[in-house]
C-alpha atoms as a PDB file:
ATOM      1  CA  UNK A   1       0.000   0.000   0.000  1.00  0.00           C
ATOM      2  CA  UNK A   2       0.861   3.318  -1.004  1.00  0.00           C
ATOM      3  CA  UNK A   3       1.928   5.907   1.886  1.00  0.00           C
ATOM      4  CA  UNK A   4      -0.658   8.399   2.306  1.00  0.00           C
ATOM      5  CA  UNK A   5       1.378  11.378   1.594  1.00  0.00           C
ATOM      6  CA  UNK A   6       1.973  10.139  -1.793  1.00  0.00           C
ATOM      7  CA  UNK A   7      -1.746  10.155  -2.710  1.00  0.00           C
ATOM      8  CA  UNK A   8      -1.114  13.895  -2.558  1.00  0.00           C
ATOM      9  CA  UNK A   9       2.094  14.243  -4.531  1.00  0.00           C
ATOM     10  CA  UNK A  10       0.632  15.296  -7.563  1.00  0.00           C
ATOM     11  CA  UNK A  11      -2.288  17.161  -6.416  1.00  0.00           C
ATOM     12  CA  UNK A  12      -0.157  19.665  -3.992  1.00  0.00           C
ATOM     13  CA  UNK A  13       3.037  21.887  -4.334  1.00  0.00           C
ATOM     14  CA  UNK A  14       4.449  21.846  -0.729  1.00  0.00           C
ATOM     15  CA  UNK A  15       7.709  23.552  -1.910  1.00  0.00           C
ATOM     16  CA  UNK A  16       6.592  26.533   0.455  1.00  0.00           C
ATOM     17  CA  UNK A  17       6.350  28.058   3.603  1.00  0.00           C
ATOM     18  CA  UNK A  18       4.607  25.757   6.474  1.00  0.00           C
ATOM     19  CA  UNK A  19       1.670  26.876   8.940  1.00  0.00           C
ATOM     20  CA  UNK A  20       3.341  27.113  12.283  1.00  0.00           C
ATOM     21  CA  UNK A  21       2.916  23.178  13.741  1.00  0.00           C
ATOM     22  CA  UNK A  22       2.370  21.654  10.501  1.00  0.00           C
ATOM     23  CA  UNK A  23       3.172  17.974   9.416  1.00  0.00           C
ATOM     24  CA  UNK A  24       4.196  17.268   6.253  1.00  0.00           C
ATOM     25  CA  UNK A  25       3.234  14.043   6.099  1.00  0.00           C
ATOM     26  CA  UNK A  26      -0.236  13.044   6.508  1.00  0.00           C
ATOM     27  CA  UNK A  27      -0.137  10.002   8.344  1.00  0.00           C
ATOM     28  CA  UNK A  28      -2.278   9.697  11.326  1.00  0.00           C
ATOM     29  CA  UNK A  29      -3.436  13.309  10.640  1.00  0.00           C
ATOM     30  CA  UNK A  30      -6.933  14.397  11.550  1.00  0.00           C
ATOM     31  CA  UNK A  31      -7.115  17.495   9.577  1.00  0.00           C
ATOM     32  CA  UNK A  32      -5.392  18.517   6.150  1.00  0.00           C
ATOM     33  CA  UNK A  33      -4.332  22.026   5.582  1.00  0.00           C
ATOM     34  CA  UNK A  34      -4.058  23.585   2.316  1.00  0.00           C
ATOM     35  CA  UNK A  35      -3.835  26.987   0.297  1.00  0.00           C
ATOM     36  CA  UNK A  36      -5.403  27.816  -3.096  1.00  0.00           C
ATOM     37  CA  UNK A  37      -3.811  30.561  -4.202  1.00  0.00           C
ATOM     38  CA  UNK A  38      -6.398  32.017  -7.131  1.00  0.00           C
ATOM     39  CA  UNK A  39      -7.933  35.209  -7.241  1.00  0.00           C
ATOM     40  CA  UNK A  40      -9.043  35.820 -11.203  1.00  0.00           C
ATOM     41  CA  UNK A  41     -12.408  37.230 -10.175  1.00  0.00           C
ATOM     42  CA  UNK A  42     -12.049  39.581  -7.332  1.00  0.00           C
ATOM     43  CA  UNK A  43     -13.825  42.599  -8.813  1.00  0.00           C
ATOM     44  CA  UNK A  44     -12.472  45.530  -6.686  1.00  0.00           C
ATOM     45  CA  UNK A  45      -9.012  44.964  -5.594  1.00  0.00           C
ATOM     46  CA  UNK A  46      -6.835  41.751  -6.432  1.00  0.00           C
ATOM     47  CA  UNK A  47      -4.156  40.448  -4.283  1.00  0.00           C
ATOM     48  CA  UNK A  48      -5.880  37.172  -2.895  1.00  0.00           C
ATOM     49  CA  UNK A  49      -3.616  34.768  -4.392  1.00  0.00           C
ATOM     50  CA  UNK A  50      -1.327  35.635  -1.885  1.00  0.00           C
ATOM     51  CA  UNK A  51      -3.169  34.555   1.031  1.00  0.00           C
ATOM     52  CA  UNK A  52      -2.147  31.490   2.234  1.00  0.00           C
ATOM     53  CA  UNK A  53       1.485  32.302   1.752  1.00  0.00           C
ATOM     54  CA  UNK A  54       0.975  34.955   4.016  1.00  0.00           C
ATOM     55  CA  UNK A  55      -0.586  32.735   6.337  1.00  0.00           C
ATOM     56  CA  UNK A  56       1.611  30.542   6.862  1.00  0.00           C
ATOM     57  CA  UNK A  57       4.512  33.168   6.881  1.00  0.00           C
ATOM     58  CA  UNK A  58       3.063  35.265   9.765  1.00  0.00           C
ATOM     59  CA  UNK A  59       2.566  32.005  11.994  1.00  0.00           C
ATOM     60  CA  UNK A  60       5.201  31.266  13.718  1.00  0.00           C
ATOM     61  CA  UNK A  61       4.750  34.988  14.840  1.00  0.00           C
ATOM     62  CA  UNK A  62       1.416  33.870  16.972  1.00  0.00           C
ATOM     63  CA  UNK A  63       2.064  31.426  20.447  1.00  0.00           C
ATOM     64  CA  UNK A  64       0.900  27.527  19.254  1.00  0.00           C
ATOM     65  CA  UNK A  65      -1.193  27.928  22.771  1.00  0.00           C
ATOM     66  CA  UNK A  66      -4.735  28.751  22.658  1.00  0.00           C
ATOM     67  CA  UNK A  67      -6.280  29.787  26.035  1.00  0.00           C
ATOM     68  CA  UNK A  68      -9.972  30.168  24.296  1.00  0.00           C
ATOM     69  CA  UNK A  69      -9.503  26.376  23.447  1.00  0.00           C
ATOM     70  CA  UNK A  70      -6.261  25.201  26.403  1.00  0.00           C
ATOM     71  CA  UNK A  71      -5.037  23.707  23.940  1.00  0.00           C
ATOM     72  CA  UNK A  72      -1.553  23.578  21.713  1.00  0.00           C
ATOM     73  CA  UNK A  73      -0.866  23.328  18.165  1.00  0.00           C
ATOM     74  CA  UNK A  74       1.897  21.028  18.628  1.00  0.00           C
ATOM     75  CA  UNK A  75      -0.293  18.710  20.783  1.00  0.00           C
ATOM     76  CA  UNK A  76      -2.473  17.924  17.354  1.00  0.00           C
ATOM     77  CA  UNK A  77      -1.715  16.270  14.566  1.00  0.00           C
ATOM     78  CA  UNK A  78      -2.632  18.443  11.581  1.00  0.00           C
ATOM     79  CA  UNK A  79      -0.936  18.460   8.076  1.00  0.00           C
ATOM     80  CA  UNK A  80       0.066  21.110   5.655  1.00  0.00           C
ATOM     81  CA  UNK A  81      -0.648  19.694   2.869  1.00  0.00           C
ATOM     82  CA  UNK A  82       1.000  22.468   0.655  1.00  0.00           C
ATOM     83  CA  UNK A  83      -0.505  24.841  -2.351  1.00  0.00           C
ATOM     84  CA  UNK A  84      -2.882  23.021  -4.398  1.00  0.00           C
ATOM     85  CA  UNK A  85      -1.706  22.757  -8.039  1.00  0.00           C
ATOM     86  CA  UNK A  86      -4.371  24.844 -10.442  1.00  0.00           C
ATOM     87  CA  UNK A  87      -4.722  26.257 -13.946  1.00  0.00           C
ATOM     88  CA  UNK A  88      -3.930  30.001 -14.366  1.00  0.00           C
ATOM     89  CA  UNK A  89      -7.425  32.336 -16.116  1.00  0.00           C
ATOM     90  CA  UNK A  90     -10.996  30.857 -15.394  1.00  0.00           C
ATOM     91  CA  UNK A  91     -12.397  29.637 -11.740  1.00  0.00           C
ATOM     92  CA  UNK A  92     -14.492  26.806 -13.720  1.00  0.00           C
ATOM     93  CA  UNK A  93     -11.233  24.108 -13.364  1.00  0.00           C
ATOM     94  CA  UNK A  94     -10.287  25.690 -10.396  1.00  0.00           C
ATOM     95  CA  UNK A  95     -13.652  25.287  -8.238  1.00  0.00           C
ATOM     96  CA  UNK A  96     -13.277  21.422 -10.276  1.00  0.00           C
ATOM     97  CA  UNK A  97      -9.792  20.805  -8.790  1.00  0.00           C
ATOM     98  CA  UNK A  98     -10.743  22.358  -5.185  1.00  0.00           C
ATOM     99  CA  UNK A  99     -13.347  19.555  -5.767  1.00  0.00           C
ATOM    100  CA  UNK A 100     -11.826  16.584  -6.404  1.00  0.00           C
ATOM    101  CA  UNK A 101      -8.919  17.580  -3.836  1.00  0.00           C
ATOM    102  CA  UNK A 102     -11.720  17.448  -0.858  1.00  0.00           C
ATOM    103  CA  UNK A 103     -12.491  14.465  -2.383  1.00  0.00           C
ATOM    104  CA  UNK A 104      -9.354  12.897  -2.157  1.00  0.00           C
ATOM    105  CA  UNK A 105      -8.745  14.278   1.346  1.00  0.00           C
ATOM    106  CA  UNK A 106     -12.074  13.194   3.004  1.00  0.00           C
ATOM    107  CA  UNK A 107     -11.847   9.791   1.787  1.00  0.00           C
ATOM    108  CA  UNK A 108      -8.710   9.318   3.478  1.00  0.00           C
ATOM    109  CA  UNK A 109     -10.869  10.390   7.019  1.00  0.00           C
ATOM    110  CA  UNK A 110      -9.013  13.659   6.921  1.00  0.00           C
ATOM    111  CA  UNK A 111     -10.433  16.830   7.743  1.00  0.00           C
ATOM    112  CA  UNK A 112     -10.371  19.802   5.231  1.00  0.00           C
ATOM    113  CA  UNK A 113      -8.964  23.260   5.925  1.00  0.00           C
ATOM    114  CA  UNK A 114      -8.967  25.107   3.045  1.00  0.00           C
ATOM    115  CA  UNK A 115      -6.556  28.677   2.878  1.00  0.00           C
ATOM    116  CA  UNK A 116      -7.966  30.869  -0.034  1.00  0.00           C
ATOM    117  CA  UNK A 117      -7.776  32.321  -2.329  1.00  0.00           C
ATOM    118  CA  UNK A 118     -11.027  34.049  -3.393  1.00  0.00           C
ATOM    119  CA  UNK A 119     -14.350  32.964  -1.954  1.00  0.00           C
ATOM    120  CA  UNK A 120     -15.342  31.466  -5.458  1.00  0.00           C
ATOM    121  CA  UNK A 121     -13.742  28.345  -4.227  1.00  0.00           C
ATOM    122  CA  UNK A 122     -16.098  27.874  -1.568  1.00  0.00           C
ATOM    123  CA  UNK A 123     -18.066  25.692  -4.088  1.00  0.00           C
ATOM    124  CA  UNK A 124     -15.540  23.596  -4.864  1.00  0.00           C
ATOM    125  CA  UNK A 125     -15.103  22.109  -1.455  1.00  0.00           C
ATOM    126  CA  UNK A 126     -18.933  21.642  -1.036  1.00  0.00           C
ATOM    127  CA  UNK A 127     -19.174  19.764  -3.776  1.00  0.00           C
ATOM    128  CA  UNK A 128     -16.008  17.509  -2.693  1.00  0.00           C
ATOM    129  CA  UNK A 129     -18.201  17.067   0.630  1.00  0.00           C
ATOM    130  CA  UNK A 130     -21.863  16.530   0.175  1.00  0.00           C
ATOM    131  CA  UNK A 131     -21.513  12.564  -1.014  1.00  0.00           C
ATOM    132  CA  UNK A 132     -19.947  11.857   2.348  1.00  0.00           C
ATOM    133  CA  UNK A 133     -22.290  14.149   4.056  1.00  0.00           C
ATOM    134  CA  UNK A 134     -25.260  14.577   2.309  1.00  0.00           C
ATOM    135  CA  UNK A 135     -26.980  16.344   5.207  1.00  0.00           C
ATOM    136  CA  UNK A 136     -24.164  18.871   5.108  1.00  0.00           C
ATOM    137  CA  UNK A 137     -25.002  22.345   6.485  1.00  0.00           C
ATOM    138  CA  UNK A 138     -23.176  25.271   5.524  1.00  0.00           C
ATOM    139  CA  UNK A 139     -22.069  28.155   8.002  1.00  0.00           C
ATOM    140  CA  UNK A 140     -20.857  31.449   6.052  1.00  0.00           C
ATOM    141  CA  UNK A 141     -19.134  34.030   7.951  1.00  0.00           C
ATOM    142  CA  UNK A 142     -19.199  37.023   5.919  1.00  0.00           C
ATOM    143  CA  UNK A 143     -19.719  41.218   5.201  1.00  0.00           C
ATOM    144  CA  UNK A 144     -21.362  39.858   1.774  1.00  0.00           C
ATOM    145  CA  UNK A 145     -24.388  38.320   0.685  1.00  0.00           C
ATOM    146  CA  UNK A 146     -22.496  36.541  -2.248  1.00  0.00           C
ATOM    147  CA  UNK A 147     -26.276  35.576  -3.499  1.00  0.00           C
ATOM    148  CA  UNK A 148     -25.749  37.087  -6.923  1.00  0.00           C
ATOM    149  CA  UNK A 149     -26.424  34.999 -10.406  1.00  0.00           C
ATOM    150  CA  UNK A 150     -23.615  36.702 -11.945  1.00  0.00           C
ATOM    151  CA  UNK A 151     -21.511  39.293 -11.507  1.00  0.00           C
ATOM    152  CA  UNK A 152     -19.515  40.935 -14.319  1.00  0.00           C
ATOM    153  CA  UNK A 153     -20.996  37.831 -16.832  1.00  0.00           C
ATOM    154  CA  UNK A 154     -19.345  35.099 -14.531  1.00  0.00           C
ATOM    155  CA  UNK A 155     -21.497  32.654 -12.820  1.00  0.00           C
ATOM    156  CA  UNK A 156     -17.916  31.443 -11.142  1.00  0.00           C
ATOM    157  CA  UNK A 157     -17.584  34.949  -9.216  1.00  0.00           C
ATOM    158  CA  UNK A 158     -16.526  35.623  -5.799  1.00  0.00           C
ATOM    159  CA  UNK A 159     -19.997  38.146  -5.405  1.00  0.00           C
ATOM    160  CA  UNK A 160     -21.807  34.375  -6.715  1.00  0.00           C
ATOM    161  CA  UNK A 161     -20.298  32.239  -3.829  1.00  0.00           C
ATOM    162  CA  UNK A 162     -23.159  31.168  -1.718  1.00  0.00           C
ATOM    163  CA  UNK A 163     -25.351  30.942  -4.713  1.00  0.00           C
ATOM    164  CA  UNK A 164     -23.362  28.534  -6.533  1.00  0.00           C
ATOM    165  CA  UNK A 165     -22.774  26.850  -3.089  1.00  0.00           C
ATOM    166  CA  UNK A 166     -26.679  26.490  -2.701  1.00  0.00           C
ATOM    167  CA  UNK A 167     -26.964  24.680  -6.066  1.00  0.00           C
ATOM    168  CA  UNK A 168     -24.768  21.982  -4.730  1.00  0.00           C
ATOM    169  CA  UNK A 169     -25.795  21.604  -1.212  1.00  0.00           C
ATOM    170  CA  UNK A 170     -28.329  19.220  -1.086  1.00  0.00           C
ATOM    171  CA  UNK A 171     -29.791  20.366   2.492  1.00  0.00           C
ATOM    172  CA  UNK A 172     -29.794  23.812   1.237  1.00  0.00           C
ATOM    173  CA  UNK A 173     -29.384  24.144   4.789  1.00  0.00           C
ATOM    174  CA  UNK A 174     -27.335  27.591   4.820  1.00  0.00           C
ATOM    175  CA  UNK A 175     -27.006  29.884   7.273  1.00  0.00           C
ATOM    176  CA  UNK A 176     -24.885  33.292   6.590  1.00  0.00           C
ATOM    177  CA  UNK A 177     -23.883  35.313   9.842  1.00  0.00           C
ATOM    178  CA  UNK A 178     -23.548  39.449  10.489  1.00  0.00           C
ATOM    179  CA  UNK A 179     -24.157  39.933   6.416  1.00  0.00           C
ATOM    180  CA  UNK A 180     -24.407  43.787   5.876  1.00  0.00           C
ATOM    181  CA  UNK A 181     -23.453  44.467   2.263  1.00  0.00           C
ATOM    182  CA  UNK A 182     -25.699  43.189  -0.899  1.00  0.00           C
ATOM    183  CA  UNK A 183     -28.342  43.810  -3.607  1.00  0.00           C
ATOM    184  CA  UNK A 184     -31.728  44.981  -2.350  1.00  0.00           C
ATOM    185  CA  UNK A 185     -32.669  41.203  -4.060  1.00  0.00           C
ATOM    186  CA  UNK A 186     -30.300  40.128  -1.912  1.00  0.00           C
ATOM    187  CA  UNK A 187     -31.725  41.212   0.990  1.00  0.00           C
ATOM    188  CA  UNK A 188     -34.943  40.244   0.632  1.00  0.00           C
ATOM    189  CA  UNK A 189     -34.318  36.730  -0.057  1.00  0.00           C
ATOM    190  CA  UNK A 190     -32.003  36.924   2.931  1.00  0.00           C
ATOM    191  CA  UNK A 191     -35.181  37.670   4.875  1.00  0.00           C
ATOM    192  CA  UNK A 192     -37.775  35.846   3.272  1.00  0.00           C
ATOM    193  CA  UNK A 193     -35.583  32.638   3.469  1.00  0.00           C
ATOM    194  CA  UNK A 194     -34.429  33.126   7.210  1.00  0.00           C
ATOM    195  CA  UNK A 195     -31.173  32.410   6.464  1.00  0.00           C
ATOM    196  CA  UNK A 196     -29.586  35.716   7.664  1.00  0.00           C
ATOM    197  CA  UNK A 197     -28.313  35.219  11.655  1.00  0.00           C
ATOM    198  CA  UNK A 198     -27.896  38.741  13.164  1.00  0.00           C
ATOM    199  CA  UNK A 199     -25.004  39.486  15.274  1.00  0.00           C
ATOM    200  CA  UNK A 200     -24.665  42.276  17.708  1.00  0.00           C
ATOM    201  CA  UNK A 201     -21.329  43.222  17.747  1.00  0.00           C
ATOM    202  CA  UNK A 202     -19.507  42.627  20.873  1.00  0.00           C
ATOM    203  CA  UNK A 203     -22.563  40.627  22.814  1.00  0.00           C
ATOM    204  CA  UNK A 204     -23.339  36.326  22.836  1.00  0.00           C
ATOM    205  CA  UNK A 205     -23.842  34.373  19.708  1.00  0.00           C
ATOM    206  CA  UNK A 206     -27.403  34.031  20.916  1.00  0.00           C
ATOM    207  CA  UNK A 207     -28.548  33.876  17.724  1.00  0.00           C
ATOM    208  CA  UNK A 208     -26.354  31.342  15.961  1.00  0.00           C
ATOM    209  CA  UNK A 209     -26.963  29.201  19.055  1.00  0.00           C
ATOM    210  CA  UNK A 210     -30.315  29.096  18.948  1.00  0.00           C
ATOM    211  CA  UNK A 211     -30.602  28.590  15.166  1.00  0.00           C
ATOM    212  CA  UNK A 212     -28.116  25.538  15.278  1.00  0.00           C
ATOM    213  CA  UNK A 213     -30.062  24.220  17.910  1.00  0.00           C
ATOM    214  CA  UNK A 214     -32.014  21.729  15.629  1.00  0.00           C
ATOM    215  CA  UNK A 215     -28.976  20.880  13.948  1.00  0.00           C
ATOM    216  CA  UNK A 216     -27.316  19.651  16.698  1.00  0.00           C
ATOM    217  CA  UNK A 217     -26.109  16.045  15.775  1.00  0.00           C
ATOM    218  CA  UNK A 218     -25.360  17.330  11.436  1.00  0.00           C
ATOM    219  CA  UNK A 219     -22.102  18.170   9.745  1.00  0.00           C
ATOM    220  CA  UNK A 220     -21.093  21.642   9.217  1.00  0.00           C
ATOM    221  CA  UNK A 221     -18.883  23.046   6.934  1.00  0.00           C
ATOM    222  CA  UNK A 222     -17.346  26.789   8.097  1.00  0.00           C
ATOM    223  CA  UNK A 223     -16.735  29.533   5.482  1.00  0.00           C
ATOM    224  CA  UNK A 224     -15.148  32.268   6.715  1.00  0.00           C
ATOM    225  CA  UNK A 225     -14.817  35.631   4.089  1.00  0.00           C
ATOM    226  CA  UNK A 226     -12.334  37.864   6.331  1.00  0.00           C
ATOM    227  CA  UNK A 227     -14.012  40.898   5.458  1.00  0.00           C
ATOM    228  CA  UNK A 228     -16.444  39.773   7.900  1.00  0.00           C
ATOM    229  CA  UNK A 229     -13.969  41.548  10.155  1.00  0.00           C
ATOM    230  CA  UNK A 230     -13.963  45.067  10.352  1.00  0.00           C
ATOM    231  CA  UNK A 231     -11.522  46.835   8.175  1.00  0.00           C
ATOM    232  CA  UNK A 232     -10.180  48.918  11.472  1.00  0.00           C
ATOM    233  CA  UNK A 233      -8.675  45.476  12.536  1.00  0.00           C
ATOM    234  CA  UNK A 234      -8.632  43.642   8.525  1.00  0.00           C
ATOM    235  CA  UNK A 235      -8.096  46.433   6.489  1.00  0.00           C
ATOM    236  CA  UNK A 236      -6.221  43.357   4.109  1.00  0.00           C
ATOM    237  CA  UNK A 237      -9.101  42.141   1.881  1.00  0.00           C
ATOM    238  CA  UNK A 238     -10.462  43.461  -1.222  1.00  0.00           C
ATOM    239  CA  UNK A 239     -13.703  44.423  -0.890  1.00  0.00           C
ATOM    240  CA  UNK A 240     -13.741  46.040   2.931  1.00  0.00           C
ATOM    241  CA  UNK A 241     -17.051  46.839   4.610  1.00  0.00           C
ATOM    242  CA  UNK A 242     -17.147  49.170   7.659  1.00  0.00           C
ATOM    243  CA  UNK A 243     -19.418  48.448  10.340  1.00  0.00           C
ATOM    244  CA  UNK A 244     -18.004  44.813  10.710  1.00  0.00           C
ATOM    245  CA  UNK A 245     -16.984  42.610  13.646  1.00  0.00           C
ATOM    246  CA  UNK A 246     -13.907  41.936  16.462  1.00  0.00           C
ATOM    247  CA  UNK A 247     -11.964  39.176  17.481  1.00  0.00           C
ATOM    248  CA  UNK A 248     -14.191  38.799  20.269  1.00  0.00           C
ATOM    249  CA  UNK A 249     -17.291  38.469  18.404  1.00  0.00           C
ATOM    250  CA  UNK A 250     -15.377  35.280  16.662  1.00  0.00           C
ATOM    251  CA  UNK A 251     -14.421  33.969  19.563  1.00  0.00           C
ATOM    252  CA  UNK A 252     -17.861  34.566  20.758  1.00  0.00           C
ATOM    253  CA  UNK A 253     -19.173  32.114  17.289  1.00  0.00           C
ATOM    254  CA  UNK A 254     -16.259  29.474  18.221  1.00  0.00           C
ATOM    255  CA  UNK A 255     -17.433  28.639  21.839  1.00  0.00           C
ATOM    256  CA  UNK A 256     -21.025  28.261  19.998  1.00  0.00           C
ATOM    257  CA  UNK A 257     -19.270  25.618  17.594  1.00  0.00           C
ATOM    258  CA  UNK A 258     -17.430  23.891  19.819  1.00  0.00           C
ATOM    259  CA  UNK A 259     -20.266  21.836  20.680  1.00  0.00           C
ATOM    260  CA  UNK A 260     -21.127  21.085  17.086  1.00  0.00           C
ATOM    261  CA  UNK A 261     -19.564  18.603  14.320  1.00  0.00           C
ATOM    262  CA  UNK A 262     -17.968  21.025  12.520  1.00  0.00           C
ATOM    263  CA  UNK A 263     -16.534  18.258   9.227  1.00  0.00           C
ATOM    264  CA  UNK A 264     -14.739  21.347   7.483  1.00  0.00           C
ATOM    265  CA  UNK A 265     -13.654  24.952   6.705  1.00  0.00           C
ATOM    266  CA  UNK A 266     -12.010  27.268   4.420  1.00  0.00           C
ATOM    267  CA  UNK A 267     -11.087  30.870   5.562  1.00  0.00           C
ATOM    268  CA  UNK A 268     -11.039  33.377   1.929  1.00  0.00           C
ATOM    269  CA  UNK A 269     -10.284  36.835   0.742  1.00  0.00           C
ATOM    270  CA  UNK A 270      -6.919  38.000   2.438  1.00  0.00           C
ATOM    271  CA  UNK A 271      -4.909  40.306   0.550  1.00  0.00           C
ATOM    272  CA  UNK A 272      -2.289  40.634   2.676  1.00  0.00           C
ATOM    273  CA  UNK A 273      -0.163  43.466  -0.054  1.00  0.00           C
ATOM    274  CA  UNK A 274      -2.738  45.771   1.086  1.00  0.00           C
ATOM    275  CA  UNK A 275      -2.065  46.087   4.836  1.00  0.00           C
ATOM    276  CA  UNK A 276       2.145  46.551   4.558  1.00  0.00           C
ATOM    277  CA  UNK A 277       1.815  46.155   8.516  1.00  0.00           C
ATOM    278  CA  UNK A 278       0.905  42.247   8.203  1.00  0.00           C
ATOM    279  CA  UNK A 279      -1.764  43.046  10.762  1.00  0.00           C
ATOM    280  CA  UNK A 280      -4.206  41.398   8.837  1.00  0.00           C
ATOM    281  CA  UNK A 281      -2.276  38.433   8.076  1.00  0.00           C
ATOM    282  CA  UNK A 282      -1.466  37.547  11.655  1.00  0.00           C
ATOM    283  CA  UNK A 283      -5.435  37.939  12.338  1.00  0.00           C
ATOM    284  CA  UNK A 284      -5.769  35.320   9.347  1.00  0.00           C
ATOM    285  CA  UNK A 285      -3.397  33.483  10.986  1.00  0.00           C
ATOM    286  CA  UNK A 286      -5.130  33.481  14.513  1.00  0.00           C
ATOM    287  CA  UNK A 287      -8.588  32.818  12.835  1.00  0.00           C
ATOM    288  CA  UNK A 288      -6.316  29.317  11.156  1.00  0.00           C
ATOM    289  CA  UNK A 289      -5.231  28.275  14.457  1.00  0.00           C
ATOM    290  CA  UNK A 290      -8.893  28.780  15.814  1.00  0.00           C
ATOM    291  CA  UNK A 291     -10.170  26.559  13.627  1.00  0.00           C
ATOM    292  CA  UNK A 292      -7.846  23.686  13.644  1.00  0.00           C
ATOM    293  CA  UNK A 293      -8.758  23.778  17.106  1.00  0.00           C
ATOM    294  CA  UNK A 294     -12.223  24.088  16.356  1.00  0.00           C
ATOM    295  CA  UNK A 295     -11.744  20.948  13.421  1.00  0.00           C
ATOM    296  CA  UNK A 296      -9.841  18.946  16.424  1.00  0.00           C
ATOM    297  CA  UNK A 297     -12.680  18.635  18.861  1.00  0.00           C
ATOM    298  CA  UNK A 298     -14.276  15.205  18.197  1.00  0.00           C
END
């Protein structure tokens, strides 16, 4: 039999940096780490490509203790799996090769992390997940709706996330959390569905707790957009949106979802050239170890 780490050899370039804690190889690893670094449809200001790299550069900057969780990075066995190898212009063989990568990475009873990259790949990953869990429900941390058919006449943009999510999720169970940005169609179908969880910044995840209530025993998968973060502490993302959230609002979310089988997560939309103090990387970075933490718990 073939080593595990070798199933990935031709799927991943690992040639890079490593998140602080990492593996490289993925035996007897309960959650896989990777970047996609593509950002061919951000429609305001590029620069999301370089996102994981800046991840994992920042890192070793942060302590591999968490108090929130009392646990340690080096106490888990996580991999970084490297950069995931993908074709250069349209997301359509991108969101295909985030697919089949999940895929690959699930059936080996590995948990997915995925380090973006644009939010367009979002898709890609539910689709990798939703045979192994059809009753997958989907969690979007956000300052967009990302409901839109198109968006600048792609169907594969970054503003078309959730919707092309939705088309593949066969619970179209999805909740999206402290959305304040979108279409005025946007918004209404965010209230007429009841998708949209309010968040009052700097109180209890009330809200999220009660929704997920229901939901208590199903898979969830976590998408995190960072410009769900205020700019005043993320000003690194493309499309910014004041009026947005603090680390203890997150943390606030986490302690909900600790109790919760949270299967998988990607965290999207740093553009770390645009914040020259790395600020917003290291956040990224925090938000990473958070949620192999959060991926961990059993």
């Amino acid at each position: 039999m073939k080593p595990i780490s070798s199933s990935f050899a031709k799927i991943f370039n690992n040639e890079g940096g490593i998140f602080m804690g990492a593996q490289r190889e993925a035996q007897n690893c309960k959650i896989g780490l990777f970047g996609v670094p593509f950002d061919s449809t951000t429609s305001f200001r590029p620069g999301t490509r370089f996102g994981p790299s800046a991840i994992r550069e920042v890192s070793n900057g942060l302590e591999s203790f968490c108090p929130q969780f009392k646990q340690d990075l080096l106490d888990i066995n996580f991999v970084d799996l490297g950069s995931l190898e993908i074709p250069i212009g349209n997301p359509e063989p991108v969101v295909i090769a985030v697919k089949e990568a999940i895929k690959k990475i699930v059936s080996l009873g590995i948990k997915p992390l995925m380090l973006g990259g644009e939010h367009s790949i979002s898709s890609g990953a539910i689709s990798g997940l939703v045979k192994k869990y059809p009753d997958l429900i989907l969690l979007q941390l956000d300052a967009h709706a990302d409901l839109r058919e198109e968006w600048l006449g792609n169907r594969h943009s970054h503003a078309c996330a959730m919707r092309r999510c939705l088309e593949v999720l066969p619970s179209k169970n999805l909740f999206q959390l402290g959305i304040r940005s979108g279409t005025k169609e946007e918004f209404e179908e965010l209230t007429n569905s009841k998708r949209l969880i309010p968040h009052t910044r700097g109180k209890k995840a009330k809200e999220l707790q009660n929704t997920l209530t229901e939901f208590k025993n199903k898979p969830i998968y976590l998408t995190i957009d960072l410009d769900w973060f205020d700019p005043s502490i993320l000003p690194g993302t493309g499309t910014p949106e004041p009026g947005g959230f603090l680390w203890d609002d997150f943390a606030e979310i986490i302690d909900v979802l600790k109790s919760h089988q949270v299967i998988g997560a990607d965290i999207v939309e740093l553009a770390p050239q645009l914040d020259h103090s790395s600020i917003s990387s290291i956040l990224a970075a925090k938000v990473t170890r958070s949620v192999i933490m959060l991926l961990n718990q059993d």
